[in-house]
C-alpha atoms as a PDB file:
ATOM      1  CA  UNK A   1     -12.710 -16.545  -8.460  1.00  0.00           C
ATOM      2  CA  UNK A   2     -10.059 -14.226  -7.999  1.00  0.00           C
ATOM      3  CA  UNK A   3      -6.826 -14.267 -10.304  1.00  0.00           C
ATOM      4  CA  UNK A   4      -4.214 -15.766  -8.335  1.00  0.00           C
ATOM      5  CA  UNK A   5      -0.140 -16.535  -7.907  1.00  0.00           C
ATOM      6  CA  UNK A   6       0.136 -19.663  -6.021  1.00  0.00           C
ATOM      7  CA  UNK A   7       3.495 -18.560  -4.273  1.00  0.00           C
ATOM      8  CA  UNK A   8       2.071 -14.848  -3.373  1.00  0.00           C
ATOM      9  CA  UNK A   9       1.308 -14.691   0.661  1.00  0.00           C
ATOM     10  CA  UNK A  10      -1.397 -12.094  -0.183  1.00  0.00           C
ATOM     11  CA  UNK A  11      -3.237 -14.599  -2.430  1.00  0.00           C
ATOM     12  CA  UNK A  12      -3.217 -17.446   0.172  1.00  0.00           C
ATOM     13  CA  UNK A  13      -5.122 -15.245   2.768  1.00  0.00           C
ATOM     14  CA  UNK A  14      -6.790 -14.278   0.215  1.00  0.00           C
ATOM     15  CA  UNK A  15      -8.048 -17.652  -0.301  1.00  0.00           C
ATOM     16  CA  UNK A  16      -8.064 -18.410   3.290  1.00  0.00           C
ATOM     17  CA  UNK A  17      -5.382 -20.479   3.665  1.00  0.00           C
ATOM     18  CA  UNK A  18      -3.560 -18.328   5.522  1.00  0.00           C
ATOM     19  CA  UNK A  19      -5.060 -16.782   8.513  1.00  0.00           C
ATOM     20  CA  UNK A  20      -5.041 -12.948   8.632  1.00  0.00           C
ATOM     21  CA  UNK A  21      -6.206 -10.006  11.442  1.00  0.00           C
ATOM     22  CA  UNK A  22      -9.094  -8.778   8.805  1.00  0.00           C
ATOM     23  CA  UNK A  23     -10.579  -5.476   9.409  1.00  0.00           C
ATOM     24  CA  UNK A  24     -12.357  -4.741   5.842  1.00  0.00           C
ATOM     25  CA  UNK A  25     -13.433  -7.115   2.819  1.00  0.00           C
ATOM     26  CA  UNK A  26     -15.874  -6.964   0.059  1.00  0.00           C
ATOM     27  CA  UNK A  27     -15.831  -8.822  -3.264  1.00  0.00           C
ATOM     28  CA  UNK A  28     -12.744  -7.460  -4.712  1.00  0.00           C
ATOM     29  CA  UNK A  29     -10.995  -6.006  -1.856  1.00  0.00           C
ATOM     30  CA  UNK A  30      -9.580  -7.266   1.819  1.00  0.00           C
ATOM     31  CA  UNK A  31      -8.075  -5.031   4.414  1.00  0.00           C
ATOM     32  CA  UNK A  32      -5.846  -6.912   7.535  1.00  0.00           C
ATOM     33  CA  UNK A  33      -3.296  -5.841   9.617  1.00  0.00           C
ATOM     34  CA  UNK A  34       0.005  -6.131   8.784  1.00  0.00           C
ATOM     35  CA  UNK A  35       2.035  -8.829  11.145  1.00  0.00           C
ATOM     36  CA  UNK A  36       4.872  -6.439  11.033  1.00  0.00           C
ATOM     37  CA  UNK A  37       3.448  -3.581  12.116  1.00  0.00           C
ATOM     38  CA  UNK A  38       5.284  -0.018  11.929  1.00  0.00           C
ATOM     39  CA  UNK A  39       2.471   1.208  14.498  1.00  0.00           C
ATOM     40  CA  UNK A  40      -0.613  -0.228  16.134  1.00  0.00           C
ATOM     41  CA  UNK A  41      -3.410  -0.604  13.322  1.00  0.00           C
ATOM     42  CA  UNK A  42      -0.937  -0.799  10.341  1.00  0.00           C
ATOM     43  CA  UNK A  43      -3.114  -1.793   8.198  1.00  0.00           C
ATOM     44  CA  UNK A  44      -2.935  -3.582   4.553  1.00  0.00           C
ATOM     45  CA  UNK A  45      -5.219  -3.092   1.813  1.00  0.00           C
ATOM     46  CA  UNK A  46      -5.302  -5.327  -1.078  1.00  0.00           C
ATOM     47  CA  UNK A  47      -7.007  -6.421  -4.160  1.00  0.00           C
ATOM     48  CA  UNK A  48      -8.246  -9.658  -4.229  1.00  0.00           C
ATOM     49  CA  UNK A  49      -6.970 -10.190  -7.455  1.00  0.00           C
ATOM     50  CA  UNK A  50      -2.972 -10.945  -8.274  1.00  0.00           C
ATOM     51  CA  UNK A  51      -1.330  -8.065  -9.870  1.00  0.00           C
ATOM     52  CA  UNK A  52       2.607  -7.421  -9.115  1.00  0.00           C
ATOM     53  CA  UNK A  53       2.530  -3.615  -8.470  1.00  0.00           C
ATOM     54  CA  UNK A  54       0.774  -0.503  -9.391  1.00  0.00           C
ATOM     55  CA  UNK A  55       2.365  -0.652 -13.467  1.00  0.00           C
ATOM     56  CA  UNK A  56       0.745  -3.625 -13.587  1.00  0.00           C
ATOM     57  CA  UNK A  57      -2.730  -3.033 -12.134  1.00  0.00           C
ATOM     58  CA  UNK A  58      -5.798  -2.145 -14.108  1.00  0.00           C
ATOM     59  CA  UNK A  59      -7.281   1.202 -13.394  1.00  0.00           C
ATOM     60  CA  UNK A  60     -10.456  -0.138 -12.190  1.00  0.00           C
ATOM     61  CA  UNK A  61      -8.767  -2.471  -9.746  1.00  0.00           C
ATOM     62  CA  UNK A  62      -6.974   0.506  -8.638  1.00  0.00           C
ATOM     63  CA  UNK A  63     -10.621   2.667  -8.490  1.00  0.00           C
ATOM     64  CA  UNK A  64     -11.974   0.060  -6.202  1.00  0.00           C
ATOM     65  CA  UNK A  65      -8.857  -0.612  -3.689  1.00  0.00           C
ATOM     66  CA  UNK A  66      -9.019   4.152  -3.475  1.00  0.00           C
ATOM     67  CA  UNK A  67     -12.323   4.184  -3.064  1.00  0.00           C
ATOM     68  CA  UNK A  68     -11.921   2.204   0.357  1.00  0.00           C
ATOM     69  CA  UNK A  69      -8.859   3.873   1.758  1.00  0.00           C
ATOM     70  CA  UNK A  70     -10.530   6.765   3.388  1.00  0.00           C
ATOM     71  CA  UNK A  71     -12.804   4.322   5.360  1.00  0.00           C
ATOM     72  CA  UNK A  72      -9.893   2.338   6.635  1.00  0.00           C
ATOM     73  CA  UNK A  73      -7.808   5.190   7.378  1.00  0.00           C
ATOM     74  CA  UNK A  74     -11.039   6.609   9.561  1.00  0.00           C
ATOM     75  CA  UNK A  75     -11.317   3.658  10.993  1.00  0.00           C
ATOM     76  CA  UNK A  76      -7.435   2.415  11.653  1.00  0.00           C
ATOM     77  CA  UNK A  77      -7.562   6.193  12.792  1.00  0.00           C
ATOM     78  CA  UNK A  78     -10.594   5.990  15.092  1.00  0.00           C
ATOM     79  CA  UNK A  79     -10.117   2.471  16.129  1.00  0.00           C
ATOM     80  CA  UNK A  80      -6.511   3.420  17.762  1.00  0.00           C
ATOM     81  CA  UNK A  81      -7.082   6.904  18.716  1.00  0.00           C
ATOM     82  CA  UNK A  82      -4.022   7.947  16.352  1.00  0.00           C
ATOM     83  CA  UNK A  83      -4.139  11.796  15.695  1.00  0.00           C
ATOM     84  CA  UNK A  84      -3.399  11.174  11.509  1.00  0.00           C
ATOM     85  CA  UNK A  85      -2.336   8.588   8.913  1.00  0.00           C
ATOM     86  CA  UNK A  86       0.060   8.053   5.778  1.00  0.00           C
ATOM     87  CA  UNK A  87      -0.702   5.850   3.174  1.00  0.00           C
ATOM     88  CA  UNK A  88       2.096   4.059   1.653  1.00  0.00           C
ATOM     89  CA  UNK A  89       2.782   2.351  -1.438  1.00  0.00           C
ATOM     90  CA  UNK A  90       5.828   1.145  -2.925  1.00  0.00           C
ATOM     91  CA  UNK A  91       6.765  -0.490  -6.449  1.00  0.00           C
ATOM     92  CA  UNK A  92       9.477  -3.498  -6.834  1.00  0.00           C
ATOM     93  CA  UNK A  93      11.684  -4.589  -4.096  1.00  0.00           C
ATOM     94  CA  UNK A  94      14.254  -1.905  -4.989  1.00  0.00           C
ATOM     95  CA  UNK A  95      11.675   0.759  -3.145  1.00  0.00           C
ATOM     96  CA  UNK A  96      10.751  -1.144  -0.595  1.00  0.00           C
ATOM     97  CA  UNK A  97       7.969  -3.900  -1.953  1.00  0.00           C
ATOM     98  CA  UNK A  98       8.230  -6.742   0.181  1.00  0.00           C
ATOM     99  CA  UNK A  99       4.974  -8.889  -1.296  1.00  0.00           C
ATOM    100  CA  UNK A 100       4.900  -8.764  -5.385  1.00  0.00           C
ATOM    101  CA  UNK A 101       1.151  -8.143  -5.105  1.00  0.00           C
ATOM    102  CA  UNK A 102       0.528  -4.101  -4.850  1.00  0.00           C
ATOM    103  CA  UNK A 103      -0.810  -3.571  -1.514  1.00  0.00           C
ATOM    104  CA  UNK A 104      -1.428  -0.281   0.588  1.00  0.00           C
ATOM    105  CA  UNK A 105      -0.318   0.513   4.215  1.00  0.00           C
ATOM    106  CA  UNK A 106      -2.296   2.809   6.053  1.00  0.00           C
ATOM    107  CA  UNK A 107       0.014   3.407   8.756  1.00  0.00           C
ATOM    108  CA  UNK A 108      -1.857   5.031  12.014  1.00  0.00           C
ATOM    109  CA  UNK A 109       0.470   8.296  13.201  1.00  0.00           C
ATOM    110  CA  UNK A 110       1.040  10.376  16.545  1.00  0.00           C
ATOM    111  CA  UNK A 111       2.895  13.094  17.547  1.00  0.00           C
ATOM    112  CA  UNK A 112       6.379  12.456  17.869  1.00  0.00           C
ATOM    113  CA  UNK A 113       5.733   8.484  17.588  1.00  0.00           C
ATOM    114  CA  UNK A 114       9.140   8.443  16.353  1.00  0.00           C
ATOM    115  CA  UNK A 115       7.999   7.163  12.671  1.00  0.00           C
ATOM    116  CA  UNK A 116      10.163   8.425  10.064  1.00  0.00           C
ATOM    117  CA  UNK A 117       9.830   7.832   6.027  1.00  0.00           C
ATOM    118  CA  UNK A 118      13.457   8.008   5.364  1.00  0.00           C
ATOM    119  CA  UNK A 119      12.716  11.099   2.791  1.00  0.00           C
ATOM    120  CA  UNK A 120      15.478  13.404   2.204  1.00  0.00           C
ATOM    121  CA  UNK A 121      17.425  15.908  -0.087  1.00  0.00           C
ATOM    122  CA  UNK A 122      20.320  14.336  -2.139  1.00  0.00           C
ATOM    123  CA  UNK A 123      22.483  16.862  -2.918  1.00  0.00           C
ATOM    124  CA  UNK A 124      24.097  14.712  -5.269  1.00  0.00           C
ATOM    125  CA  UNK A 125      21.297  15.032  -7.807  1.00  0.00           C
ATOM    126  CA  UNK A 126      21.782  18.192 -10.311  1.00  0.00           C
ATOM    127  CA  UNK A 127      19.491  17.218 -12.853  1.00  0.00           C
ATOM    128  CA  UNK A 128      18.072  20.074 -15.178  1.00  0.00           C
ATOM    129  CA  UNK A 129      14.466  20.103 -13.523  1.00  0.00           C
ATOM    130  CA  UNK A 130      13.035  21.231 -17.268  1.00  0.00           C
ATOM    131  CA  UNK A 131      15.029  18.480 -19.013  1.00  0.00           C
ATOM    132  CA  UNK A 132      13.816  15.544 -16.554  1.00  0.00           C
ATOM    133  CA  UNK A 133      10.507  16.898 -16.608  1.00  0.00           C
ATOM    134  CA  UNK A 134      10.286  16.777 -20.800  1.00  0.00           C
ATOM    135  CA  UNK A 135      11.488  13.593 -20.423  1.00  0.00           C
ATOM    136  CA  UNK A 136       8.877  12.423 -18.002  1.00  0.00           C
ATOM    137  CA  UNK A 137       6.565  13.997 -20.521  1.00  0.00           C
ATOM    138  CA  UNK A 138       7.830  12.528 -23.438  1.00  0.00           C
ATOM    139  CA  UNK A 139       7.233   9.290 -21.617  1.00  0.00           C
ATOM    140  CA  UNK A 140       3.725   9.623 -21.197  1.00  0.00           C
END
């Protein structure tokens, strides 16, 4: 039985109470589209299990949800006739986490399909590259 949050969307299709577009699923991991699509074959892929984000999420859950990607992107990919892929992943609602339960969005691409990922330069940051990076490391 998977470990569950009773108020988490992703756990309710999970358990099939909610009804979901599935493309993928084997014991510990599910794959559906996403019923806000950014493109046609967005796809989601989950663990089964309930864990909030990727701080959170044991390294082998994390193993088994990778080791699956590169057959959904192939086949979201394949299945669309998209010429590439990203695979997105964000942490806490501050980036951009929607769902508390870590998911992955293989998003199917095309040339000039007018998808953007809102990445840019801020000038305004002047950090000390070698200071933020010993911090990072002293982190670790």
């Amino acid at each position: 039985m998977p470990k569950t949050d009773a108020d988490c969307i992703f756990c309710k299709i999970v358990a099939g109470d909610i009804p979901c577009a599935k493309v993928y699923e084997d014991e510990r991991v599910l794959a559906f589209l996403d019923i806000h699509p950014i493109s046609r074959g967005h796809t989601l892929v989950i663990p089964k299990d309930h864990y909030e984000d990727l701080r959170t999420t044991p390294e082998s859950v994390l193993c088994e949800v990778a080791a699956v990607l590169p057959t959904i992107a192939q086949a979201a990919v394949a299945g669309t006739g998209a010429e590439g892929f990203n695979v997105l992943q964000s942490n806490r609602r501050c980036a951009g986490q929607e769902v508390p339960h870590i998911h992955f969005h293989v998003v199917p691409r095309r040339s000039r399909d007018g998808i953007g990922l809102g990445f840019r330069h801020s000038p305004d940051i002047h950090d000390d590259l070698a200071q933020t990076a010993e911090a990072i490391r002293k982190a670790l």
